[in-house]
PDB file of N, CA and C in Angstrom:
ATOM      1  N   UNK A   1    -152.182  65.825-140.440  1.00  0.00           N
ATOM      2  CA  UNK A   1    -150.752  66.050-140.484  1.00  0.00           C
ATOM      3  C   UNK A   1    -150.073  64.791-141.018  1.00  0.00           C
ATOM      4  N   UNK A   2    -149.030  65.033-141.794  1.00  0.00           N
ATOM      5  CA  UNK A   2    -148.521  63.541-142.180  1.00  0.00           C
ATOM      6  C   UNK A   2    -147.011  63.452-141.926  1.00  0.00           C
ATOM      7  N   UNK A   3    -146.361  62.443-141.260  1.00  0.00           N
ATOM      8  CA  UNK A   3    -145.340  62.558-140.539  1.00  0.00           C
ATOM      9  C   UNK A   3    -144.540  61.500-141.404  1.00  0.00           C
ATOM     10  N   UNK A   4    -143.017  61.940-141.490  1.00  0.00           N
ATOM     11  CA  UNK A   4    -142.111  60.419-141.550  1.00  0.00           C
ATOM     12  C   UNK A   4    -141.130  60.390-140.521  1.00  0.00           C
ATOM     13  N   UNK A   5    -140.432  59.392-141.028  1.00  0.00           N
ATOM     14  CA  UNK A   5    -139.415  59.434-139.467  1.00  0.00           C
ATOM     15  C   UNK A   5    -137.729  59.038-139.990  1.00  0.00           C
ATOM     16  N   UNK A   6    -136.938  59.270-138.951  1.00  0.00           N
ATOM     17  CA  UNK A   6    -135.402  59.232-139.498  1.00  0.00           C
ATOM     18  C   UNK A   6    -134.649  58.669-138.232  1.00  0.00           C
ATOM     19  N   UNK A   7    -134.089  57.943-138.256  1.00  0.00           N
ATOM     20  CA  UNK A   7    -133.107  57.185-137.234  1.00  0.00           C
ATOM     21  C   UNK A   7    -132.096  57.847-137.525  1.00  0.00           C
ATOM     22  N   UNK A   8    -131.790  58.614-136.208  1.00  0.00           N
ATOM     23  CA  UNK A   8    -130.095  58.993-135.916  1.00  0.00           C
ATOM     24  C   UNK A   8    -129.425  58.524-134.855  1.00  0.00           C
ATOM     25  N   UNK A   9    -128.418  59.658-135.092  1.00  0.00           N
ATOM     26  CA  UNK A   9    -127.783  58.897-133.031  1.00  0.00           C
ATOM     27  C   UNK A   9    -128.161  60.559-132.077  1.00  0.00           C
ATOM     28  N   UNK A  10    -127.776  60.185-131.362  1.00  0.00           N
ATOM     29  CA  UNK A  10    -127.814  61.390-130.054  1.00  0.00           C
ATOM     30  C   UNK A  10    -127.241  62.459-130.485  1.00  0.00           C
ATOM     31  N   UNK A  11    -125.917  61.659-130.776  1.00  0.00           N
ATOM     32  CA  UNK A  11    -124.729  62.710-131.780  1.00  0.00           C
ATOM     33  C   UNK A  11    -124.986  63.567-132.486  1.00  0.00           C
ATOM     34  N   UNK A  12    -125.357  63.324-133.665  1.00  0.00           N
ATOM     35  CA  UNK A  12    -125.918  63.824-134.837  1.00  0.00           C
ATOM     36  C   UNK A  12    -126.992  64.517-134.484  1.00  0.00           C
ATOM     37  N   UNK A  13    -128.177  64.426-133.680  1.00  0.00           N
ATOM     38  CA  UNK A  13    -129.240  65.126-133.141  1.00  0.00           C
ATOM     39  C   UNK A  13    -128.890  66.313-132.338  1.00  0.00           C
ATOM     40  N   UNK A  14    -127.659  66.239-131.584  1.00  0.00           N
ATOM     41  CA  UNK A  14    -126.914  67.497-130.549  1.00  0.00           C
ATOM     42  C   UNK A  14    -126.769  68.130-131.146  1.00  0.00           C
ATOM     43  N   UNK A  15    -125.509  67.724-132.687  1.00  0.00           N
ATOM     44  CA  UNK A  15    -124.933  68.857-133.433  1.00  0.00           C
ATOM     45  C   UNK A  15    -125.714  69.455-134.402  1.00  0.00           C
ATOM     46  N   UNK A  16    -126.767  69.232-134.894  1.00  0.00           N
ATOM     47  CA  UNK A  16    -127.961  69.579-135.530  1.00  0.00           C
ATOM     48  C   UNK A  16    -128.925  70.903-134.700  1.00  0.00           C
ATOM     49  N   UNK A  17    -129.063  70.130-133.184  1.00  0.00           N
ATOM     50  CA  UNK A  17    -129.673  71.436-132.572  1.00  0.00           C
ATOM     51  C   UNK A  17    -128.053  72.476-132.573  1.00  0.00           C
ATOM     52  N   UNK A  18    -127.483  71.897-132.299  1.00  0.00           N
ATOM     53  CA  UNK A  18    -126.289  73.240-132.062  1.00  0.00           C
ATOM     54  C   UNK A  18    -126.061  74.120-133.567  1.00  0.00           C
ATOM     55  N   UNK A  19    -125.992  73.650-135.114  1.00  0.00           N
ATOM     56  CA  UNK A  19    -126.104  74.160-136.223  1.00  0.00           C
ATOM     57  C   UNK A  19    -127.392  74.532-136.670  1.00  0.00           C
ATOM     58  N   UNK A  20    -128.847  74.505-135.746  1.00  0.00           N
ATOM     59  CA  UNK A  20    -130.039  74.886-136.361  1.00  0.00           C
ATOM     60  C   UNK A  20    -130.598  74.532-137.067  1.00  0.00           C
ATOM     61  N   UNK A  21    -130.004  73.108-137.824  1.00  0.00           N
ATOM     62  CA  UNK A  21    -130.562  72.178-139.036  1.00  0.00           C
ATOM     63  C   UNK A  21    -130.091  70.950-139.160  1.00  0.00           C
ATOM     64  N   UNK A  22    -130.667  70.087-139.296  1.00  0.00           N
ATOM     65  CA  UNK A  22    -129.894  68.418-139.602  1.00  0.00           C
ATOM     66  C   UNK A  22    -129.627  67.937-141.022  1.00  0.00           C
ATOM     67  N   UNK A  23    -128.415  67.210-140.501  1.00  0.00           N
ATOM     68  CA  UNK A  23    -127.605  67.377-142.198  1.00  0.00           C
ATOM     69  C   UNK A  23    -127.111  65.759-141.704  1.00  0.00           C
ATOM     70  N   UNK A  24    -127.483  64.536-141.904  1.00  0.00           N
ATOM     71  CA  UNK A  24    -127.349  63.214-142.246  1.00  0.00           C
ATOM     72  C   UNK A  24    -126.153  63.048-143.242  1.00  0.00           C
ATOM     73  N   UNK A  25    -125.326  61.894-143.210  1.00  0.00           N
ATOM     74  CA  UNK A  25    -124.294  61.968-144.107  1.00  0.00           C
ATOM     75  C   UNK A  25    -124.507  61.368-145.182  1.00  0.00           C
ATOM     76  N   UNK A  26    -125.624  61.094-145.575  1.00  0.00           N
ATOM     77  CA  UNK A  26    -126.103  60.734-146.677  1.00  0.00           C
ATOM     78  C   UNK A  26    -126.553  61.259-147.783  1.00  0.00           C
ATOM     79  N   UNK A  27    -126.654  62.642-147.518  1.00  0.00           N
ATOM     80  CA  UNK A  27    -127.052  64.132-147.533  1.00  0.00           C
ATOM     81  C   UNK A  27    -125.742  64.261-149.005  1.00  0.00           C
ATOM     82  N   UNK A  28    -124.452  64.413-148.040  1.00  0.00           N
ATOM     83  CA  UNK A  28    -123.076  64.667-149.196  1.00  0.00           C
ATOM     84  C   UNK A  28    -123.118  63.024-150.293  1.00  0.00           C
ATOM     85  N   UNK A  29    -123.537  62.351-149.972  1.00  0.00           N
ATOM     86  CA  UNK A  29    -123.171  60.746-150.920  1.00  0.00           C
ATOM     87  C   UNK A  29    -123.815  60.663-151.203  1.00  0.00           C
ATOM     88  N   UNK A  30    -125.238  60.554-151.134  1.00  0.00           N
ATOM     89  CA  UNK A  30    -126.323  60.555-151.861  1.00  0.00           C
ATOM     90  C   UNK A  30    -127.118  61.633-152.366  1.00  0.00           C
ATOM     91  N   UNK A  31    -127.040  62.854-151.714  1.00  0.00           N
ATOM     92  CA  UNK A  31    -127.700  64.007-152.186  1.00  0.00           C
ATOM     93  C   UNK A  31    -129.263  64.080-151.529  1.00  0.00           C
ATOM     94  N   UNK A  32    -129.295  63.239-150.696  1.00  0.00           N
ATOM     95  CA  UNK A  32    -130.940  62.927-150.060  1.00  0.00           C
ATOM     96  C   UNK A  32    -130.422  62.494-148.449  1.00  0.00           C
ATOM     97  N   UNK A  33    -131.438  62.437-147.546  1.00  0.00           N
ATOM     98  CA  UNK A  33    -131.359  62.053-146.610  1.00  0.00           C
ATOM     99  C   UNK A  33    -132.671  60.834-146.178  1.00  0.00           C
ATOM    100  N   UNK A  34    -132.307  60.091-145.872  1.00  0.00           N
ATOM    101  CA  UNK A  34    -133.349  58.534-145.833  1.00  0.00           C
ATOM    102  C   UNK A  34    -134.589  58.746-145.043  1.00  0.00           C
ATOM    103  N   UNK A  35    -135.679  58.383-144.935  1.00  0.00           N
ATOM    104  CA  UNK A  35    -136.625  58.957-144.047  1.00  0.00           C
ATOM    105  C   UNK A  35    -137.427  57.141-144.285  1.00  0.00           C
ATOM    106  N   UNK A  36    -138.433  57.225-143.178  1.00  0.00           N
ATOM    107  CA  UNK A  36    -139.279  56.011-143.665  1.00  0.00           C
ATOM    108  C   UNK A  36    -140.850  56.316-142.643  1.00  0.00           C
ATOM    109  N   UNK A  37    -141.493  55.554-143.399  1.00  0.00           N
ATOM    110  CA  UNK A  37    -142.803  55.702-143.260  1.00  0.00           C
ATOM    111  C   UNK A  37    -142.890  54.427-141.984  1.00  0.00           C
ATOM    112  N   UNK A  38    -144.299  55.111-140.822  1.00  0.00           N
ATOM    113  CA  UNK A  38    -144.249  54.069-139.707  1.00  0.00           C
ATOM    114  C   UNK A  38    -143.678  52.790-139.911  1.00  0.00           C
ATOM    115  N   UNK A  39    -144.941  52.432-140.558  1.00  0.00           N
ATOM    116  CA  UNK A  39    -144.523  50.594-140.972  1.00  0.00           C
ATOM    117  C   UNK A  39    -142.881  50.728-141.444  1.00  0.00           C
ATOM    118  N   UNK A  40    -142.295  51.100-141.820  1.00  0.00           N
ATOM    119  CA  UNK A  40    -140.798  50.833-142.529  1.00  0.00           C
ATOM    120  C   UNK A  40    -139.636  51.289-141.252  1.00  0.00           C
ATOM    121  N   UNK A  41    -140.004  51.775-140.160  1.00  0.00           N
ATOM    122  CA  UNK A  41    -139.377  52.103-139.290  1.00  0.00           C
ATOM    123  C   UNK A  41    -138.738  51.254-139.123  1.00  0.00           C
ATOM    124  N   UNK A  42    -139.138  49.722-138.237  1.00  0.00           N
ATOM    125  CA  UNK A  42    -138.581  48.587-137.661  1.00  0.00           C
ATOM    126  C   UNK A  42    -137.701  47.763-138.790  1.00  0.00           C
ATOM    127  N   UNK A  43    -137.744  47.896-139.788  1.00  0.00           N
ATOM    128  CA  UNK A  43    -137.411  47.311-141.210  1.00  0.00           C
ATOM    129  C   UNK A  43    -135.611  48.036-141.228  1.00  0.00           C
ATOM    130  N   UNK A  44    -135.832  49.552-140.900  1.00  0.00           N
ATOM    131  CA  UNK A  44    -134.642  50.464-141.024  1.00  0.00           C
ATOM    132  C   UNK A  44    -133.821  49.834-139.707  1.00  0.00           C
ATOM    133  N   UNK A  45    -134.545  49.611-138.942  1.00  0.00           N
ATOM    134  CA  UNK A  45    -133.679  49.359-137.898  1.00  0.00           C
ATOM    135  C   UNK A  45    -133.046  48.069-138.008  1.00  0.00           C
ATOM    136  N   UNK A  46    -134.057  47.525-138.298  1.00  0.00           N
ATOM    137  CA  UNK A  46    -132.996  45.542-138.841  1.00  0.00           C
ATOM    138  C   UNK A  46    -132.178  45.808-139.625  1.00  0.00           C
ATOM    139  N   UNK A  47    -132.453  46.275-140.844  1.00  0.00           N
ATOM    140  CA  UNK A  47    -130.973  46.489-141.600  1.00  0.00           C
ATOM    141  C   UNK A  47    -130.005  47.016-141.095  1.00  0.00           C
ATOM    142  N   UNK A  48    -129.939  48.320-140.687  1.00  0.00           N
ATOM    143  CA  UNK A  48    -128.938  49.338-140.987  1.00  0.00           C
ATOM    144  C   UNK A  48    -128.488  49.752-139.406  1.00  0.00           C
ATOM    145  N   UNK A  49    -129.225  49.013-138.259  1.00  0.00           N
ATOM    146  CA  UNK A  49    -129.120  49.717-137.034  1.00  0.00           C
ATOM    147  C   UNK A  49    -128.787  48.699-136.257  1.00  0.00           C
ATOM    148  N   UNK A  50    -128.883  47.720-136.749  1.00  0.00           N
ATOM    149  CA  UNK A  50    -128.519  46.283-135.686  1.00  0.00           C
ATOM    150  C   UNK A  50    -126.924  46.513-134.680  1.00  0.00           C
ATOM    151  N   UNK A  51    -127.330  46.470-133.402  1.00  0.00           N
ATOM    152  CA  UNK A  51    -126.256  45.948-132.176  1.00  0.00           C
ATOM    153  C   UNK A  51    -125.879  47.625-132.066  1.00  0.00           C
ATOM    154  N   UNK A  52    -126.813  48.675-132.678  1.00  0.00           N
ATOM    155  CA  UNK A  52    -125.920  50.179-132.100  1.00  0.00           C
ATOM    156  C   UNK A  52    -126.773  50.767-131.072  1.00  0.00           C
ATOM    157  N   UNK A  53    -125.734  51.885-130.551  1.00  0.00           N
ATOM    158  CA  UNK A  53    -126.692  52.310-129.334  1.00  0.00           C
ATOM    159  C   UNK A  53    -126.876  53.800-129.496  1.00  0.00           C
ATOM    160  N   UNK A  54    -127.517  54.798-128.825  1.00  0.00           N
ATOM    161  CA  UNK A  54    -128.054  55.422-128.344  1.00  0.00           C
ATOM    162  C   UNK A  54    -128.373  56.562-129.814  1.00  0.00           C
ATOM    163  N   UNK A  55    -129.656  55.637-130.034  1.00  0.00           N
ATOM    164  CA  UNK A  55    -130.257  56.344-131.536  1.00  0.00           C
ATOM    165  C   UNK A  55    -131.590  56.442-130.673  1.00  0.00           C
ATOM    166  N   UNK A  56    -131.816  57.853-132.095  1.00  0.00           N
ATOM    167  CA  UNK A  56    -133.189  58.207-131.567  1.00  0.00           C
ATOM    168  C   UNK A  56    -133.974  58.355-132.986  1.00  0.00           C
ATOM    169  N   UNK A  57    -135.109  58.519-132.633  1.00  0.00           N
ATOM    170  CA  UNK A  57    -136.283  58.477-134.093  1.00  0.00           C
ATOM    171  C   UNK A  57    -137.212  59.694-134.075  1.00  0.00           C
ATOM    172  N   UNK A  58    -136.673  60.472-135.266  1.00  0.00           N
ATOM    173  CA  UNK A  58    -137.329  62.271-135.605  1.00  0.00           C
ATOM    174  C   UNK A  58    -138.095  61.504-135.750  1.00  0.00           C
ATOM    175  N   UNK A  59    -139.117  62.516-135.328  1.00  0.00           N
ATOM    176  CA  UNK A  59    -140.891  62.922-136.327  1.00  0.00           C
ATOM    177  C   UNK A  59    -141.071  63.571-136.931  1.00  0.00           C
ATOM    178  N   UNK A  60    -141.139  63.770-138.302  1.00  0.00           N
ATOM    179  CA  UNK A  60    -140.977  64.928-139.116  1.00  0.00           C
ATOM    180  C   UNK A  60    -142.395  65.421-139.626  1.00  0.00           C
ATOM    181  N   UNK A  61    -142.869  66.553-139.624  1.00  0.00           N
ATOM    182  CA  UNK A  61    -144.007  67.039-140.103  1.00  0.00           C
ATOM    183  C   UNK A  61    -143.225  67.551-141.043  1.00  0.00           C
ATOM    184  N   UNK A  62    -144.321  66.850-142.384  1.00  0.00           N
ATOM    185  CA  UNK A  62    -143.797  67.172-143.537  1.00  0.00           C
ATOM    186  C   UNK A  62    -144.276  68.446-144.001  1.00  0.00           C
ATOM    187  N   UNK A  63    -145.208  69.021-143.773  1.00  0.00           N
ATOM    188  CA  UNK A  63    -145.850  70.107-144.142  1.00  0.00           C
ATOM    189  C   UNK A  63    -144.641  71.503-143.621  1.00  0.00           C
ATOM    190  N   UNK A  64    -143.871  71.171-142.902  1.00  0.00           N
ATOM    191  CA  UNK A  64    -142.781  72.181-142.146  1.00  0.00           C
ATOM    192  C   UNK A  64    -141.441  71.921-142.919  1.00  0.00           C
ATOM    193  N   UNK A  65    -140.862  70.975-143.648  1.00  0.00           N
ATOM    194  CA  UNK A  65    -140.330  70.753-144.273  1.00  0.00           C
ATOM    195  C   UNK A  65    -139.577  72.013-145.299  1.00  0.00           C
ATOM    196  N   UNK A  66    -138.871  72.835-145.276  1.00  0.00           N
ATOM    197  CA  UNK A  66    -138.499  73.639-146.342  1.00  0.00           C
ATOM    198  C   UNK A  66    -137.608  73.267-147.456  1.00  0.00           C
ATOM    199  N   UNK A  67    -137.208  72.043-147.375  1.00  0.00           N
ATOM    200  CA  UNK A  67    -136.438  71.261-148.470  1.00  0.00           C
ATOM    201  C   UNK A  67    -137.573  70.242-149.366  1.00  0.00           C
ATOM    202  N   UNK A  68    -137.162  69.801-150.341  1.00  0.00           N
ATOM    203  CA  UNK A  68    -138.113  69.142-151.171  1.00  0.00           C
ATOM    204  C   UNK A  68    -138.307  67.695-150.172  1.00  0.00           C
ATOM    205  N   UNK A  69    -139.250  67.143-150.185  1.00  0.00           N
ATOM    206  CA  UNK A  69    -139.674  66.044-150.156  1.00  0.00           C
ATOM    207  C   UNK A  69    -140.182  65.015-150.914  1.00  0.00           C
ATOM    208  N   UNK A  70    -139.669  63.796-151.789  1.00  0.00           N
ATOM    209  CA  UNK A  70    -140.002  63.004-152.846  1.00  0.00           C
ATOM    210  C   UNK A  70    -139.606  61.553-152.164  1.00  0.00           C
ATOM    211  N   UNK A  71    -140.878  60.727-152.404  1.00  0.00           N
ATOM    212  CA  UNK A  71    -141.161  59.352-152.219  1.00  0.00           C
ATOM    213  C   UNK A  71    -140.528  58.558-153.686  1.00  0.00           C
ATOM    214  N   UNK A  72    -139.705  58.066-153.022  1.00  0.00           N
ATOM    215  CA  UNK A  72    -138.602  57.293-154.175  1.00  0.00           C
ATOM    216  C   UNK A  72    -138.612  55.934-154.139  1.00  0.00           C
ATOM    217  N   UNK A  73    -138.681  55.166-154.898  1.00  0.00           N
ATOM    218  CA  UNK A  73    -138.718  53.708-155.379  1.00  0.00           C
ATOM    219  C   UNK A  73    -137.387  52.737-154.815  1.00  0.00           C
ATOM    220  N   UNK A  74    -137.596  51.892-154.175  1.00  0.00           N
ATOM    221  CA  UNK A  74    -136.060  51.508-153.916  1.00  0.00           C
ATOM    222  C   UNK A  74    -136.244  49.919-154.890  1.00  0.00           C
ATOM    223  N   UNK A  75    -135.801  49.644-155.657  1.00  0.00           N
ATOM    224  CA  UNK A  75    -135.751  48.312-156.355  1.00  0.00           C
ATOM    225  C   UNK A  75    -135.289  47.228-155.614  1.00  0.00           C
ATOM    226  N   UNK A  76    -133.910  47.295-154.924  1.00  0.00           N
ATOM    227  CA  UNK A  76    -133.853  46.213-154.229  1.00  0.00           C
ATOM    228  C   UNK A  76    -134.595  46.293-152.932  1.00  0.00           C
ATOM    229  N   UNK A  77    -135.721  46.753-152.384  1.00  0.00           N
ATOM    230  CA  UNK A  77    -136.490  46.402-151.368  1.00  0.00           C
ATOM    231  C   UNK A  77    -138.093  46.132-152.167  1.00  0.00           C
ATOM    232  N   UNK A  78    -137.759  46.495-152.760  1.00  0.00           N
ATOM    233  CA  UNK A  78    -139.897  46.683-153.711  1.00  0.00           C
ATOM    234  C   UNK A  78    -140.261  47.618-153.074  1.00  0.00           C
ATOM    235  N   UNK A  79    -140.084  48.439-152.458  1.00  0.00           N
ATOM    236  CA  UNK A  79    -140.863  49.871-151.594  1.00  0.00           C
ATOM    237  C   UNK A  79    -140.446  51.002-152.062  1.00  0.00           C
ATOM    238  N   UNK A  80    -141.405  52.056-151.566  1.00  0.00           N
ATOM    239  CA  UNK A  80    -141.075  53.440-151.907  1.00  0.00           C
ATOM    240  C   UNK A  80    -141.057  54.067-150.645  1.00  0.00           C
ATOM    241  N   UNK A  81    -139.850  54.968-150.454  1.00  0.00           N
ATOM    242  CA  UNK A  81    -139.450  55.637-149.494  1.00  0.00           C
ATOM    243  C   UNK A  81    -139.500  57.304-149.349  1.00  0.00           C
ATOM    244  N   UNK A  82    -139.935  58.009-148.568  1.00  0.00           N
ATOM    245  CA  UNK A  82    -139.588  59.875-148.266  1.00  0.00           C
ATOM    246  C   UNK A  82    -138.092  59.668-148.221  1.00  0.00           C
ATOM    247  N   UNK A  83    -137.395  60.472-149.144  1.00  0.00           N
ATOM    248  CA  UNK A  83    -136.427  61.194-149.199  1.00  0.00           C
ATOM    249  C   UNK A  83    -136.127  62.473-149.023  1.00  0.00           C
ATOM    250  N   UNK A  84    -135.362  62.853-148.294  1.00  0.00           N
ATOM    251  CA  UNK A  84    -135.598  64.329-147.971  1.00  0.00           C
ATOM    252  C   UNK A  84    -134.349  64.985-149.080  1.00  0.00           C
ATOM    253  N   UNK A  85    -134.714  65.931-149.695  1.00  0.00           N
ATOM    254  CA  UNK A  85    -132.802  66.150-150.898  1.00  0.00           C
ATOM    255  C   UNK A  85    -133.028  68.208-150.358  1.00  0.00           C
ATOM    256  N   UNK A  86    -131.824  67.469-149.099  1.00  0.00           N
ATOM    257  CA  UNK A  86    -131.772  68.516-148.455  1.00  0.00           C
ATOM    258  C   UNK A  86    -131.646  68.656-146.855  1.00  0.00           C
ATOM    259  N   UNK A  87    -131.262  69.687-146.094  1.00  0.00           N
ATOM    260  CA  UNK A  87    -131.656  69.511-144.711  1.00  0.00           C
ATOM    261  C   UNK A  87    -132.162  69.377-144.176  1.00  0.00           C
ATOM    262  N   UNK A  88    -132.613  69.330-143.134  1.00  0.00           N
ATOM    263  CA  UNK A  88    -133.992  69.229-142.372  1.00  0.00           C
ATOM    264  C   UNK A  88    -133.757  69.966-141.398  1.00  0.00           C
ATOM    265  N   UNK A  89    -134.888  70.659-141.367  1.00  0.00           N
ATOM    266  CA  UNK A  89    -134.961  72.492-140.513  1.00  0.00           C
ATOM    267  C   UNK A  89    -135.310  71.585-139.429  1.00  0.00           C
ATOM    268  N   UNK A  90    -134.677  72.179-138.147  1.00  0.00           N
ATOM    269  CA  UNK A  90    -135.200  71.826-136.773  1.00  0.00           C
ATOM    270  C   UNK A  90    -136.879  72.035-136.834  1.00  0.00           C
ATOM    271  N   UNK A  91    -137.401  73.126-136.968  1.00  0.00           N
ATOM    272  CA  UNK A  91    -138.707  73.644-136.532  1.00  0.00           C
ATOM    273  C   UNK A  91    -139.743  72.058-137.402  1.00  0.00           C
ATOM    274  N   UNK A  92    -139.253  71.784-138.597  1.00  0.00           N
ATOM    275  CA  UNK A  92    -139.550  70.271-138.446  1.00  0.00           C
ATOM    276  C   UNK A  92    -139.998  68.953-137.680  1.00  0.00           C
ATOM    277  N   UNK A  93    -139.204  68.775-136.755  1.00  0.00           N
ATOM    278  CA  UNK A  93    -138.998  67.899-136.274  1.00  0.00           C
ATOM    279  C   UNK A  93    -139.998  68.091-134.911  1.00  0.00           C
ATOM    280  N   UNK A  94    -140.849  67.645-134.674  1.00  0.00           N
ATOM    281  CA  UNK A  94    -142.243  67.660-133.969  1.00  0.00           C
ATOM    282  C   UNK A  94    -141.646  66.831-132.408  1.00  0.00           C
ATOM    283  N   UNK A  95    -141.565  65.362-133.057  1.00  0.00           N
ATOM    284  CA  UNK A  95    -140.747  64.942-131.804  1.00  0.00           C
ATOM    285  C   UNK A  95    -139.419  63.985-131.813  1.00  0.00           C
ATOM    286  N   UNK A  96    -139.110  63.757-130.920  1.00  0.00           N
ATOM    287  CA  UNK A  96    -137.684  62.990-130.697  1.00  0.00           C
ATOM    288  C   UNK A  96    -137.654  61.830-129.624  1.00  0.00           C
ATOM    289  N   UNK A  97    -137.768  60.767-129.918  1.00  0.00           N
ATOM    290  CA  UNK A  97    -137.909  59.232-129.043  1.00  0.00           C
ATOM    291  C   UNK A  97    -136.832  58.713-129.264  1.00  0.00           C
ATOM    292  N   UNK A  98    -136.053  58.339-127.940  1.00  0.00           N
ATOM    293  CA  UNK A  98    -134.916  57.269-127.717  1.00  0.00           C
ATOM    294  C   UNK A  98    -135.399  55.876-128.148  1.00  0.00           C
ATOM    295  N   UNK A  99    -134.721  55.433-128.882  1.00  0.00           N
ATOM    296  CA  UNK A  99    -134.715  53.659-129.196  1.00  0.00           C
ATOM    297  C   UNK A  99    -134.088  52.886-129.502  1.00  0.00           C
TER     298      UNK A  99
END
């Protein structure tokens, strides 16, 4: 099975189970939603997550995935990242850890 993962908040995870699908706001501005591979987890969180609270980290089985999935190049990091360009179906999401 091959998994990536997505930092949200609680928030965003409630109203997702309550709409049946998760929709990231990155989704409308970028047209993709950010995902990262184990190792890149802690990396997402230094940047973009520093001093916030009550986020949690999908597990996404990609194989459940009904939106495209494409590993994209980021230049200013040197890495390539899962992008999801699209929602992400609950039945997806395998598990859910507070962090």
């Amino acid at each position: 099975m091959n998994v990536i993962y997505h930092v949200t908040t609680v928030a965003e995870w409630e109203k997702a189970l309550q709409d049946g699908y998760y929709q990231a706001p990155s989704l409308e501005t970028e047209r993709f939603i950010h995902c990262s591979k184990a190792e890149q987890v802690q990396g997402v969180l230094d940047r973009y997550f520093k001093g916030k609270t009550s986020l949690i980290k999908l597990t996404i089985d990609t194989a459940k995935l009904t939106k495209r999935l494409a590993f994209d190049y980021s230049a200013s990091l040197k890495e390539t990242f899962p992008h999801i360009y699209g929602s992400i179906n609950i039945d997806a999401v395998i598990n859910v850890e507070n962090i």
